[in-house]
Protein backbone atom coordinates (compact mmCIF):
# COMPACT_ATOMS: atom_id res chain seq x y z
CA UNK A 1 0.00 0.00 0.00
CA UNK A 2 2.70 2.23 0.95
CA UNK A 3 4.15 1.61 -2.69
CA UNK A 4 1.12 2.43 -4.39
CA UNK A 5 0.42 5.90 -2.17
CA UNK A 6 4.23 7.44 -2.45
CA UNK A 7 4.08 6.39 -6.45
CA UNK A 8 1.12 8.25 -7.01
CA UNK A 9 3.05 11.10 -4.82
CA UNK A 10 5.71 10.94 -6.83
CA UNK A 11 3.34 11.09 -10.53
CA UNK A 12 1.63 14.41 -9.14
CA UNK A 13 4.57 15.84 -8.25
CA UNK A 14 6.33 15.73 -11.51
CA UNK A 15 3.59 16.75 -12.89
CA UNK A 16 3.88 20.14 -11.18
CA UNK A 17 7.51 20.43 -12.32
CA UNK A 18 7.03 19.72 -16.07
CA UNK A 19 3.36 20.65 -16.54
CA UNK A 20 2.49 23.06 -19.49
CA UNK A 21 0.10 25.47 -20.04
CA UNK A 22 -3.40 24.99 -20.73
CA UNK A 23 -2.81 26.08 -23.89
CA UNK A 24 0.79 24.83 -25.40
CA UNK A 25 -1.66 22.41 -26.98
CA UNK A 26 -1.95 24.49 -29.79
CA UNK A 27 1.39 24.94 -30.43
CA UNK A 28 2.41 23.01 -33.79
CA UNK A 29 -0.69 22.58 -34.80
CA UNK A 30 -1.32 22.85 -38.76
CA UNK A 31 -4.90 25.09 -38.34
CA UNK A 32 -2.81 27.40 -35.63
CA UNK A 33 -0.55 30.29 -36.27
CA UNK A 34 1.52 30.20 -32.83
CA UNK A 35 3.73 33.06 -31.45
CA UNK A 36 5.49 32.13 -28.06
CA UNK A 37 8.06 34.80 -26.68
CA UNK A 38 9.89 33.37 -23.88
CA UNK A 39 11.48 34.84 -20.52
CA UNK A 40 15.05 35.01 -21.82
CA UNK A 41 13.83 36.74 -24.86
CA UNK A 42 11.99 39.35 -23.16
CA UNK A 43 15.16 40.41 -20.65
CA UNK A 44 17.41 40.41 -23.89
CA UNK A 45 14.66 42.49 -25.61
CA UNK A 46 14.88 44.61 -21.87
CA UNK A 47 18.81 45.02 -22.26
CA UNK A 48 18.65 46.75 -25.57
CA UNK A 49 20.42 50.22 -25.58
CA UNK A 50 18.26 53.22 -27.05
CA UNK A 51 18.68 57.21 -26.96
CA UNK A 52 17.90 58.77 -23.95
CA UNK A 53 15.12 60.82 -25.25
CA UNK A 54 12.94 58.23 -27.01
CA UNK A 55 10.23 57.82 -23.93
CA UNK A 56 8.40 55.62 -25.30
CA UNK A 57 10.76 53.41 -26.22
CA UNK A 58 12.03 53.25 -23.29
CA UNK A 59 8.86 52.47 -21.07
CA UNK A 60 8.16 49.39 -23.84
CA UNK A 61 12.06 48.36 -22.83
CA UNK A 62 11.32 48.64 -18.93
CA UNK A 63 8.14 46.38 -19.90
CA UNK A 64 10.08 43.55 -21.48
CA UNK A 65 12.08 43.38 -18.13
CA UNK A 66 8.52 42.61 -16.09
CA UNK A 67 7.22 39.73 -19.13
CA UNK A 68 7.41 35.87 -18.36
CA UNK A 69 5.75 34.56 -21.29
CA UNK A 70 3.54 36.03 -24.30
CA UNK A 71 1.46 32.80 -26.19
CA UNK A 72 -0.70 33.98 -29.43
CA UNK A 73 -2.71 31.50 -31.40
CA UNK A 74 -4.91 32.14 -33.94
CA UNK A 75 -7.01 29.76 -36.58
CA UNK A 76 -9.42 30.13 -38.68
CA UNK A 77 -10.36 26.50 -38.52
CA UNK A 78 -14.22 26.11 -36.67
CA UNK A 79 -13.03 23.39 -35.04
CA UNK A 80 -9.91 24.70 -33.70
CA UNK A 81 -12.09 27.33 -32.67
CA UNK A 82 -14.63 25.80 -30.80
CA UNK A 83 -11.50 24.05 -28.71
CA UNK A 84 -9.63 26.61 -27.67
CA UNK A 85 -13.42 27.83 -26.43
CA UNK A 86 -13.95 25.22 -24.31
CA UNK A 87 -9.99 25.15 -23.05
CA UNK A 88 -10.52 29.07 -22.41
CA UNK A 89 -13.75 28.73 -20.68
CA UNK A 90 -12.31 25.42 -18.38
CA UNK A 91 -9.05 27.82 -17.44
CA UNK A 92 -11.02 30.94 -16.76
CA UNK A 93 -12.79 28.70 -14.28
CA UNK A 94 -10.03 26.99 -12.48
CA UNK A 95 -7.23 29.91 -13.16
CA UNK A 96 -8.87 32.49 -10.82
CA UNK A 97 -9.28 34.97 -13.99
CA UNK A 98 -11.07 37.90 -12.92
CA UNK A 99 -12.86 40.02 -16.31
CA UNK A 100 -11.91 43.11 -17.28
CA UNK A 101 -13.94 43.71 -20.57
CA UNK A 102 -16.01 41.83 -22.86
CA UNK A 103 -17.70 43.04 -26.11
CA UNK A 104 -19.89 41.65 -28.81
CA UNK A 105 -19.90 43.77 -31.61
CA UNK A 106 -21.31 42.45 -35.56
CA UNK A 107 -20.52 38.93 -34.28
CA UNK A 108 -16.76 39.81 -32.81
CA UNK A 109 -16.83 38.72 -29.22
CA UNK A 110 -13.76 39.78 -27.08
CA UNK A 111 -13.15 39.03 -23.62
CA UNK A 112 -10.38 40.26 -21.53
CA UNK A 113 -9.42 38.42 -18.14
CA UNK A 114 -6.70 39.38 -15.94
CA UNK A 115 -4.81 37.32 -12.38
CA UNK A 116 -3.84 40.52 -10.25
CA UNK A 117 -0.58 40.56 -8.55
CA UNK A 118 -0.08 41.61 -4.63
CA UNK A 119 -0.03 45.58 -5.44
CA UNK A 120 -3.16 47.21 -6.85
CA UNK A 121 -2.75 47.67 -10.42
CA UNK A 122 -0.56 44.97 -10.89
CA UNK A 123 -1.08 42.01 -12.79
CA UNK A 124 0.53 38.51 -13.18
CA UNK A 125 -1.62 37.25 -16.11
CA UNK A 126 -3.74 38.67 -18.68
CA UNK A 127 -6.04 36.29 -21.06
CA UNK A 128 -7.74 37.30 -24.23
CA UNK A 129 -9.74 35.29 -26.41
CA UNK A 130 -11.30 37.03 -29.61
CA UNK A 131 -14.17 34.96 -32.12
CA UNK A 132 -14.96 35.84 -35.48
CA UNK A 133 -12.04 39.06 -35.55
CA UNK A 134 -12.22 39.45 -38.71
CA UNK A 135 -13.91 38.44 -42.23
CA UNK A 136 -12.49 35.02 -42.09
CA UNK A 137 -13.79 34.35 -38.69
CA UNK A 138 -10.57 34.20 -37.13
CA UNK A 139 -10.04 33.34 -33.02
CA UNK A 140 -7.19 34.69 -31.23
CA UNK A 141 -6.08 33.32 -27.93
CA UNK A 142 -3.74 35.77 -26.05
CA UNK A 143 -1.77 34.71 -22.49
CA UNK A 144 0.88 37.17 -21.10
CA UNK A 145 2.46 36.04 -18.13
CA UNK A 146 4.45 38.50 -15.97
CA UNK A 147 4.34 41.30 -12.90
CA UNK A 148 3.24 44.10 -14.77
CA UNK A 149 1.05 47.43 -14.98
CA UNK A 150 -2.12 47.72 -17.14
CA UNK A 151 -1.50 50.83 -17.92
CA UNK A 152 1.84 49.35 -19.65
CA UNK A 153 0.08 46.89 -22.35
CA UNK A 154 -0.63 49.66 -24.81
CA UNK A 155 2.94 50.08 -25.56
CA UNK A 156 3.40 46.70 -26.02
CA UNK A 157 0.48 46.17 -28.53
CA UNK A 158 1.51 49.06 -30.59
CA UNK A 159 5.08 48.09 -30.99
CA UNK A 160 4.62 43.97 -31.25
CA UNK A 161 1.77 44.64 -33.58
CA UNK A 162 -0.07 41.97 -31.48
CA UNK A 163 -3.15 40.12 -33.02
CA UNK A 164 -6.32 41.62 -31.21
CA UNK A 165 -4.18 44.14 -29.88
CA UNK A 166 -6.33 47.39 -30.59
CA UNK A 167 -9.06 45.63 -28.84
CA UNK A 168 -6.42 45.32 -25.95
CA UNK A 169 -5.48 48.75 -25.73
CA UNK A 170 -8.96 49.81 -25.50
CA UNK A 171 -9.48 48.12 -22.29
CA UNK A 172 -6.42 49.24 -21.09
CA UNK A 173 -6.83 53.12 -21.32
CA UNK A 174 -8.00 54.61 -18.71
CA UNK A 175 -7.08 51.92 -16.10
């Protein structure tokens, strides 16, 4: 019996260490057009040297330095779609997502979920998930992992020319 309990132990706890995200499912996949922008990517971005009076350069730099992770997948396939639904709607549940925005608008539905961080205004995660964004129905599945400001994602949509991104920025402003 003892056997049996401490090699069960031993399963869950690896599966802490090398578990994925709830979404690196999609990665690879031939209906999925993947970004993934990694910690060590990020701080190199960071470490880049610019001129002194380029502000906003400089704030998007000071952002890199705060980013974990950035995942963006988008299809067009409706069955793609309709997964990364249900894997969106199962993480929101279990994730301890709190919303921020969602809008409908001529069959575009966005929402915009965010994990806040210990300091008010601070956030660890941010989730978007976009249906039907633009004529060819495409869904976009955002996750950006990190200790970061709000008020900070609007620099990082303009200059990474993120998918979904303008709907992004607009519930960012102001918060």
């Amino acid at each position: 019996m003892k056997k049996i309990i401490v090699t069960i132990v031993l399963i869950l706890v690896s599966n802490v260490f090398f578990a994925q995200s709830a979404f690196d499912k999609y990665d690879g996949q031939d209906d999925v057009t993947s970004i993934i922008v990694n910690k060590k990517m990020f701080q190199m971005m960071g470490s880049v040297k610019v001129d002194a009076n380029d502000k906003e350069t400089q704030q998007y730099l000071t952002l890199m330095k705060k980013l974990d992770n950035l995942k963006v997948f988008t299809t067009t396939s409706t069955r793609v779609s309709t997964e990364m639904k249900l894997s969106t709607d199962s993480y929101i549940k279990t994730a301890g997502l709190e919303e921020l925005m969602r809008t409908n608008d001529s069959g575009k539905n966005v929402r915009i979920l965010v994990k806040s961080g210990a300091v008010e205004g601070q956030v660890k995660e941010l989730l978007m998930f976009i249906e039907g964004s633009n004529k060819e129905n495409e869904t976009v599945l955002m996750s950006l992992t990190g200790s970061f400001d709000l008020s900070e994602i609007s620099v990082l949509t303009d200059k990474m020319k993120i998918p979904g991104g303008d709907d992004l920025k607009k519930a960012t402003i102001g918060k």
